[in-house]
C-alpha atoms as a PDB file:
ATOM      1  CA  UNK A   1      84.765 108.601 113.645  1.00  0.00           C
ATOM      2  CA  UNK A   2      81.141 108.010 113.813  1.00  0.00           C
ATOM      3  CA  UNK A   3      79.942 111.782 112.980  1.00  0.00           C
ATOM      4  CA  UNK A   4      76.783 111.801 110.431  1.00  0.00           C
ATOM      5  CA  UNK A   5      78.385 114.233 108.048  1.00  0.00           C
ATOM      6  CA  UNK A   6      81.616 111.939 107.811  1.00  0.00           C
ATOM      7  CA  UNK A   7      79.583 108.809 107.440  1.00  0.00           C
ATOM      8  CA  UNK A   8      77.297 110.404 104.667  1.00  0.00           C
ATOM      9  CA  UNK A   9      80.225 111.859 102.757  1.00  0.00           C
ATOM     10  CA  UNK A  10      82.332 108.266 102.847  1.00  0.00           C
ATOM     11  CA  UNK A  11      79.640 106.768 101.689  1.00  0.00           C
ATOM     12  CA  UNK A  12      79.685 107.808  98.223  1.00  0.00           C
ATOM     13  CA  UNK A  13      83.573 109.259  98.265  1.00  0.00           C
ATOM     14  CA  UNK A  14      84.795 105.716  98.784  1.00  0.00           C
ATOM     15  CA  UNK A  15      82.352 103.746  97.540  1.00  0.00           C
ATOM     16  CA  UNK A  16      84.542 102.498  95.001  1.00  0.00           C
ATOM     17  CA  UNK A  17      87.460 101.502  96.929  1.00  0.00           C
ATOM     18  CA  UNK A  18      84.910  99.780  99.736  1.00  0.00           C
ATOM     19  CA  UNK A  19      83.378  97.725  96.660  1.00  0.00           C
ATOM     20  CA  UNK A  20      86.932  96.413  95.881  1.00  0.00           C
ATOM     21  CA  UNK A  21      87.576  95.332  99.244  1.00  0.00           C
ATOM     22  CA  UNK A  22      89.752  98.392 100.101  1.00  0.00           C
ATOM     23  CA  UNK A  23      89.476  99.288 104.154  1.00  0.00           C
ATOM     24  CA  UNK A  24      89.342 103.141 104.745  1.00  0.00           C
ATOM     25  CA  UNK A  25      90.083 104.717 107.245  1.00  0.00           C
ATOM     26  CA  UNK A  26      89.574 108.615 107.611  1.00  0.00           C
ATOM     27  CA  UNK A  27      91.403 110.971 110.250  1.00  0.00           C
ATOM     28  CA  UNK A  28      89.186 113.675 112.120  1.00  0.00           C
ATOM     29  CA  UNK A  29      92.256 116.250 111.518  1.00  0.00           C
ATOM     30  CA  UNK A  30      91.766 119.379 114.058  1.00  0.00           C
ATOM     31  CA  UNK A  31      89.531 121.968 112.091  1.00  0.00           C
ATOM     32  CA  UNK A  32      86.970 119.705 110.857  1.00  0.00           C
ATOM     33  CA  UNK A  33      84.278 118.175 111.526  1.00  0.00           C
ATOM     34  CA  UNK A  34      83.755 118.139 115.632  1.00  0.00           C
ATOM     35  CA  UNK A  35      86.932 119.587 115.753  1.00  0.00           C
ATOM     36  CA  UNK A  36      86.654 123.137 114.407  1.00  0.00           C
ATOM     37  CA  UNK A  37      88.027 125.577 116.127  1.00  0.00           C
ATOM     38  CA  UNK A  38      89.426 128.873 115.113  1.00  0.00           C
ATOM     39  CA  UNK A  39      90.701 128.146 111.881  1.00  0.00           C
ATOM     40  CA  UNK A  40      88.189 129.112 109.826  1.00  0.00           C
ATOM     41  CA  UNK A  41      89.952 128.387 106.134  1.00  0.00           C
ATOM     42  CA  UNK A  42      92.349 125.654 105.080  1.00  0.00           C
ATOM     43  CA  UNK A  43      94.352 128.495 102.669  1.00  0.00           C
ATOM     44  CA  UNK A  44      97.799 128.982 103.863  1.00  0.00           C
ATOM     45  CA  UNK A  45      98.393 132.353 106.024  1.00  0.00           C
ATOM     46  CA  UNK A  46     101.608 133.204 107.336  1.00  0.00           C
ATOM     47  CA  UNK A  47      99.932 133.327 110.821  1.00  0.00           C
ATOM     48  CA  UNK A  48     102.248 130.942 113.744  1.00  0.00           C
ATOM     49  CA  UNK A  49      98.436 129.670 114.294  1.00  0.00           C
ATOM     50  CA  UNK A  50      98.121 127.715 110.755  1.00  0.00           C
ATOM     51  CA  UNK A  51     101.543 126.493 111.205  1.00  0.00           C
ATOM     52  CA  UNK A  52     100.809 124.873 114.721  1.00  0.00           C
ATOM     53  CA  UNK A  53      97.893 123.433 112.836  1.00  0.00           C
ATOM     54  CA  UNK A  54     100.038 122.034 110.329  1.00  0.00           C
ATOM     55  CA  UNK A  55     102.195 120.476 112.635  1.00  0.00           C
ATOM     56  CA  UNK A  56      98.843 119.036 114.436  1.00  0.00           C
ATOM     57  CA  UNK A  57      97.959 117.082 111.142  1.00  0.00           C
ATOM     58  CA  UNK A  58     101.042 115.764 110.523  1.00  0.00           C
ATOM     59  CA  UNK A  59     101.404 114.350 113.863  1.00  0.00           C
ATOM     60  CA  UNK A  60      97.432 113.349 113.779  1.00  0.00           C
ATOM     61  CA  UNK A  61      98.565 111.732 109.870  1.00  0.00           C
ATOM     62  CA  UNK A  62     100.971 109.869 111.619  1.00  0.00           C
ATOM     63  CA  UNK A  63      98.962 108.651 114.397  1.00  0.00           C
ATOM     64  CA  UNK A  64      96.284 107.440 112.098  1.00  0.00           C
ATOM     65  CA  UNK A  65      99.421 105.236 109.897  1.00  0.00           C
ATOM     66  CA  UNK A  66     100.885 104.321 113.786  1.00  0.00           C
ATOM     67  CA  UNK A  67      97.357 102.942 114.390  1.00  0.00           C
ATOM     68  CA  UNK A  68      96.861 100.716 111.366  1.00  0.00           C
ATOM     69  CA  UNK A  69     100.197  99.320 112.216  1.00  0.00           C
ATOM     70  CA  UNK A  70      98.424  97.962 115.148  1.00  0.00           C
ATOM     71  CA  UNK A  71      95.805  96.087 113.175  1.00  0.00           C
ATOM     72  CA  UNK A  72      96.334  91.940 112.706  1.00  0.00           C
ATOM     73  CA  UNK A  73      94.628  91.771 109.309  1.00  0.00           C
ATOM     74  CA  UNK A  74      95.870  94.470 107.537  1.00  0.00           C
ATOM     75  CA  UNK A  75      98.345  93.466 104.521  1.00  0.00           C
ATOM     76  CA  UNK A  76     101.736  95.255 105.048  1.00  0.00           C
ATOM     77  CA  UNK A  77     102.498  96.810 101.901  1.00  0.00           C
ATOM     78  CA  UNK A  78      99.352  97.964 100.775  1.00  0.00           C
ATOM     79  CA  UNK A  79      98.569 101.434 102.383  1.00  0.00           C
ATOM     80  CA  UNK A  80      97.849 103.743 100.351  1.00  0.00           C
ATOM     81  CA  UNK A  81      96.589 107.736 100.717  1.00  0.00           C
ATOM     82  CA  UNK A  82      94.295 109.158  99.287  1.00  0.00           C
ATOM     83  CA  UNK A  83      93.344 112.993  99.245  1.00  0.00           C
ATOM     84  CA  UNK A  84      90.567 115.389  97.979  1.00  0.00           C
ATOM     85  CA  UNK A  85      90.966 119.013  97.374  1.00  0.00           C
ATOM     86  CA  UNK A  86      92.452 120.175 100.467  1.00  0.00           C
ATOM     87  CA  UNK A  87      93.299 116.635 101.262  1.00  0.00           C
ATOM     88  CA  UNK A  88      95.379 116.474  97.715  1.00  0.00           C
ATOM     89  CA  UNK A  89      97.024 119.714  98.567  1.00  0.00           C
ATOM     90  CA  UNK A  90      98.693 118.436 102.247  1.00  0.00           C
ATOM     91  CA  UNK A  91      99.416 115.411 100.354  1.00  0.00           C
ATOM     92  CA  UNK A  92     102.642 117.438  99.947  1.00  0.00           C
ATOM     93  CA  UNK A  93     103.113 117.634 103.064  1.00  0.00           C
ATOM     94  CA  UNK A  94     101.611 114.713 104.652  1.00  0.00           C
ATOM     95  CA  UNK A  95     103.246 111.861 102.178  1.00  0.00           C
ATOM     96  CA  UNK A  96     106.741 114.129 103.084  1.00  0.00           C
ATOM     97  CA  UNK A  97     106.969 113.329 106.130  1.00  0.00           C
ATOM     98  CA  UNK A  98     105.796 109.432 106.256  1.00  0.00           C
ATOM     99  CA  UNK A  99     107.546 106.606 104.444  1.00  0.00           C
ATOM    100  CA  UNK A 100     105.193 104.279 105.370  1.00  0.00           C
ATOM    101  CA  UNK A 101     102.755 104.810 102.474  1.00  0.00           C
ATOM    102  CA  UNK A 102     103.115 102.428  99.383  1.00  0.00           C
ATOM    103  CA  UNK A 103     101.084 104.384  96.751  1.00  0.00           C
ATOM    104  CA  UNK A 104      98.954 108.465  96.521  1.00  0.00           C
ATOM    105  CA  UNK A 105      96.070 109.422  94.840  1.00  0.00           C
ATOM    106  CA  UNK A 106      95.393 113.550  94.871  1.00  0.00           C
ATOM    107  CA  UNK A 107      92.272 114.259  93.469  1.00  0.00           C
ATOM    108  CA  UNK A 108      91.791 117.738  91.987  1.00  0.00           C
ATOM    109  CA  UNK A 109      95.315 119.113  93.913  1.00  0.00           C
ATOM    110  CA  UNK A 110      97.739 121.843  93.681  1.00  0.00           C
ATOM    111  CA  UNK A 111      99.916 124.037  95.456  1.00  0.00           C
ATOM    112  CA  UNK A 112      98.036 126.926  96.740  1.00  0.00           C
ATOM    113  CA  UNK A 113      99.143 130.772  96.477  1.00  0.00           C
ATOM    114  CA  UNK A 114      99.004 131.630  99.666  1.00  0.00           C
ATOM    115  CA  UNK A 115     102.684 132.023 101.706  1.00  0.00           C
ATOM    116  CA  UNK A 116     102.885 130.476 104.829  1.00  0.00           C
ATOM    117  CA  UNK A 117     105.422 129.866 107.097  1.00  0.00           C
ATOM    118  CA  UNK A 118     108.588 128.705 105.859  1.00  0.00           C
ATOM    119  CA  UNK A 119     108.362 125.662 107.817  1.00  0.00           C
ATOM    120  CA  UNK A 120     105.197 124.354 106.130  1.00  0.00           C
ATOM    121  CA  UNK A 121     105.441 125.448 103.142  1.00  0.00           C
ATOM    122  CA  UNK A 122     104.080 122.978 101.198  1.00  0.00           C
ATOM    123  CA  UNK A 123     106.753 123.145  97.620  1.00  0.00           C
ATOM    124  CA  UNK A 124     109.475 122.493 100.273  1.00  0.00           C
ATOM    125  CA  UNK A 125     108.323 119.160 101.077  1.00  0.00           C
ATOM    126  CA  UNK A 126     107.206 118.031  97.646  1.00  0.00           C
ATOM    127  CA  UNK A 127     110.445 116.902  96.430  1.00  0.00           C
ATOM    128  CA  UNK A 128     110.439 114.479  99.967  1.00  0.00           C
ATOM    129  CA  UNK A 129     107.535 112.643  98.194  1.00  0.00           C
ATOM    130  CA  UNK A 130     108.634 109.962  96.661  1.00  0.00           C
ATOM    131  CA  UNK A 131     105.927 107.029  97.127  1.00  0.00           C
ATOM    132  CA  UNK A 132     104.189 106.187  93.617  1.00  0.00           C
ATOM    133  CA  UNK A 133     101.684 109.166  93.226  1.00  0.00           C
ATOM    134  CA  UNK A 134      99.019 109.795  90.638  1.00  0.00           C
ATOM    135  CA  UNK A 135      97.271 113.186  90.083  1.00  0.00           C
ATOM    136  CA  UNK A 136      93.378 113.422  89.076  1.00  0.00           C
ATOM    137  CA  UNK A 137      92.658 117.367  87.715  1.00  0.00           C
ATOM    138  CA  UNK A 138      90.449 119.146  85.867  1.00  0.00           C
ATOM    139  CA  UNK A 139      92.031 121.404  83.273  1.00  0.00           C
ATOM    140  CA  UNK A 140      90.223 124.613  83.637  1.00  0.00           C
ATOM    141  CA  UNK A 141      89.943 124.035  87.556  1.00  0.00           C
ATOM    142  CA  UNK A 142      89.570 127.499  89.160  1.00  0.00           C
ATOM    143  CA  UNK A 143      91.062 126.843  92.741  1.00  0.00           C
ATOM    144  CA  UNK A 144      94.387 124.855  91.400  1.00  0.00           C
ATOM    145  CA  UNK A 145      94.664 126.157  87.931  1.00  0.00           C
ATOM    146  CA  UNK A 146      96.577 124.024  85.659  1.00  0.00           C
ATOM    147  CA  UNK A 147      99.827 125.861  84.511  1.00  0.00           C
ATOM    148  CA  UNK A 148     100.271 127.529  87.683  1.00  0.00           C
ATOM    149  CA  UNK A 149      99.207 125.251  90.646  1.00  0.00           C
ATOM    150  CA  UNK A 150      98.719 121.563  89.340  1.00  0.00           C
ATOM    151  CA  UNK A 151     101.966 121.358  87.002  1.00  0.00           C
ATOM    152  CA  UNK A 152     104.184 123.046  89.387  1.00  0.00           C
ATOM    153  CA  UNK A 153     103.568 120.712  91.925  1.00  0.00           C
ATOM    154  CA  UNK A 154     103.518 117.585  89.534  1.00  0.00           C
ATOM    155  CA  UNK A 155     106.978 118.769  88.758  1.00  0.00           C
ATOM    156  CA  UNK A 156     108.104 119.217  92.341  1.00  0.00           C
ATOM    157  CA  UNK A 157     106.904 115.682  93.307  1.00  0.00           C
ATOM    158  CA  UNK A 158     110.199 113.908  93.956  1.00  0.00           C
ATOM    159  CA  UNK A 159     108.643 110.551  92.828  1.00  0.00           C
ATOM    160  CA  UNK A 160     110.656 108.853  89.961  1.00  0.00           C
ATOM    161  CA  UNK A 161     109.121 110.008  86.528  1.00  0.00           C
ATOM    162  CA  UNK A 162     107.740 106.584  85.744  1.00  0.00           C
ATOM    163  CA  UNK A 163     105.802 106.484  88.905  1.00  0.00           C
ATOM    164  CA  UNK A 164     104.054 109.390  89.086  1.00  0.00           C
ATOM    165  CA  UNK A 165     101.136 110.420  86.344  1.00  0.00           C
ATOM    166  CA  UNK A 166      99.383 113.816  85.984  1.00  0.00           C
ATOM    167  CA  UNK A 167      95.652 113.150  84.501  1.00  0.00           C
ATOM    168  CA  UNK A 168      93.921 116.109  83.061  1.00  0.00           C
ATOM    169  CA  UNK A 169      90.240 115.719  81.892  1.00  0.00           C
ATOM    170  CA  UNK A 170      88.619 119.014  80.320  1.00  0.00           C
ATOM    171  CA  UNK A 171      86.842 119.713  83.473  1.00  0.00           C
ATOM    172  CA  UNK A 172      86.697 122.061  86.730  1.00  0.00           C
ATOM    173  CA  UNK A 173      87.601 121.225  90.303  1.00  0.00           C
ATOM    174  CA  UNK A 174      86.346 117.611  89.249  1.00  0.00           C
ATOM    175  CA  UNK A 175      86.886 114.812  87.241  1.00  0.00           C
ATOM    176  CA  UNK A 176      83.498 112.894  85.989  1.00  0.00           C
ATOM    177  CA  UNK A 177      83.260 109.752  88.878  1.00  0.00           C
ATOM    178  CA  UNK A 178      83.257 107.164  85.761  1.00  0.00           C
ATOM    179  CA  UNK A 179      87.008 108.470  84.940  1.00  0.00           C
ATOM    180  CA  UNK A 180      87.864 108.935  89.060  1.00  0.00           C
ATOM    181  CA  UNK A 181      86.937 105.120  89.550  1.00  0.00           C
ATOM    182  CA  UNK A 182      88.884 103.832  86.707  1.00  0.00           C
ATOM    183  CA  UNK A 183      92.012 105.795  87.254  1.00  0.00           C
ATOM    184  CA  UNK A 184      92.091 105.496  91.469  1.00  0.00           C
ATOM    185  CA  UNK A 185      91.632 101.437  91.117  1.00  0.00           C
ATOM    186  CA  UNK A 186      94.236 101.521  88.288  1.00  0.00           C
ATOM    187  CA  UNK A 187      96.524 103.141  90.420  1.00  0.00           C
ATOM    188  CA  UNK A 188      96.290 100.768  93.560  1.00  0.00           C
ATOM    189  CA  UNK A 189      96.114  97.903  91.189  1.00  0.00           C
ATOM    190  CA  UNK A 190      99.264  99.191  89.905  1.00  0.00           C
ATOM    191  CA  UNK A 191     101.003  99.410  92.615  1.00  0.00           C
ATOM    192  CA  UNK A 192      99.395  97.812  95.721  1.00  0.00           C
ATOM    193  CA  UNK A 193      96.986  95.013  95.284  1.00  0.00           C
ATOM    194  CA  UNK A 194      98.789  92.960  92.452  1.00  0.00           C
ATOM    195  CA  UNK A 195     102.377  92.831  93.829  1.00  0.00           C
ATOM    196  CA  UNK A 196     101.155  92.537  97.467  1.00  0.00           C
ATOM    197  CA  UNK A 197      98.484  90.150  97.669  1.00  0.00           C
ATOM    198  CA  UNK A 198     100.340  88.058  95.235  1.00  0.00           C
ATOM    199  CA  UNK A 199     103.151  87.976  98.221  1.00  0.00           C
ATOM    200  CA  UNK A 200     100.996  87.685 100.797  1.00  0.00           C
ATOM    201  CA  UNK A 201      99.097  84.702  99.076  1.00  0.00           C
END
């Protein structure tokens, strides 16, 4: 998308992952940006509305992946996802319902309180995720509190134990950029840019 707000916000949100060669791409899900409409909050309600909209960003997450697939120069092997508060929370969701993605990073995530429609409930597709995942929280975060949000999803996550690591800085909804940076690039290291360029090479 080419919307100002988008532009501005990608341009310090992925700086790091731009600097390091990374592409990005970012989805215009319905409900943001240009696309708002009449869901006015990304909690979960129980309402058949939010889960329609559910459905919509799966299929629009899907899409986006579909798309990519199109693209000569991308490396296959190396897409990874990578959410933001509300983005971290449907990574739940999103990651359960796409194979396709080689490695997650959910920054400042959790499973919300709010019941929704059995059908999107988000703890029912955890245990689907299974692509290597890393978690970025702050401990005394307010929206996904640690105990009750964060580690309950953590635990959910059906990734194998010794791919998936839960980070916890003393901190709110945020983890200081320095520590962000270092962890995210760790991650894709990790798992994504050693192992596949090394192939691809």
């Amino acid at each position: 998308t080419s919307t100002d707000a988008l532009v501005k916000s990608g341009e310090f949100i992925f700086r790091h992952l731009l600097a390091e060669g990374y592409a990005v791409f970012q989805p215009v899900y319905s409900s943001t940006y240009e696309k708002r409409d009449e869901i006015k909050s990304h909690y979960p309600n129980e309402s058949q509305s939010y889960a329609d909209h559910v459905l919509a960003w799966g299929q629009e997450f899907k899409k986006t992946i579909d798309y990519i697939d199109t693209l000569e120069d991308m490396i296959p092997g190396t897409l990874s996802y990578y959410g933001t508060s509300w983005g971290g929370y449907m990574g739940n969701t999103l990651l359960a319902i796409d194979d396709r993605v080689n490695a997650a990073v959910l920054y400042v995530a959790g499973l919300c309180f709010q019941p929704s429609k059995k059908n999107v409930e988000a703890y029912l597709f955890s245990p689907r995720v299974t692509c290597p995942l890393l978690m970025l929280n702050g401990k005394y975060d307010m929206f996904f509190p640690l105990e009750t949000s964060q580690k309950p999803m953590f635990e959910l996550i059906g990734t194998a134990e010794e791919d998936k690591k839960h980070y916890v800085y003393p901190s709110g909804h945020y983890v200081p950029r320095d520590s962000l940076v270092k962890e995210h690039l760790g991650w894709l290291d990790k798992y994504i840019r050693v192992e596949s360029l090394d192939a691809a090479i």
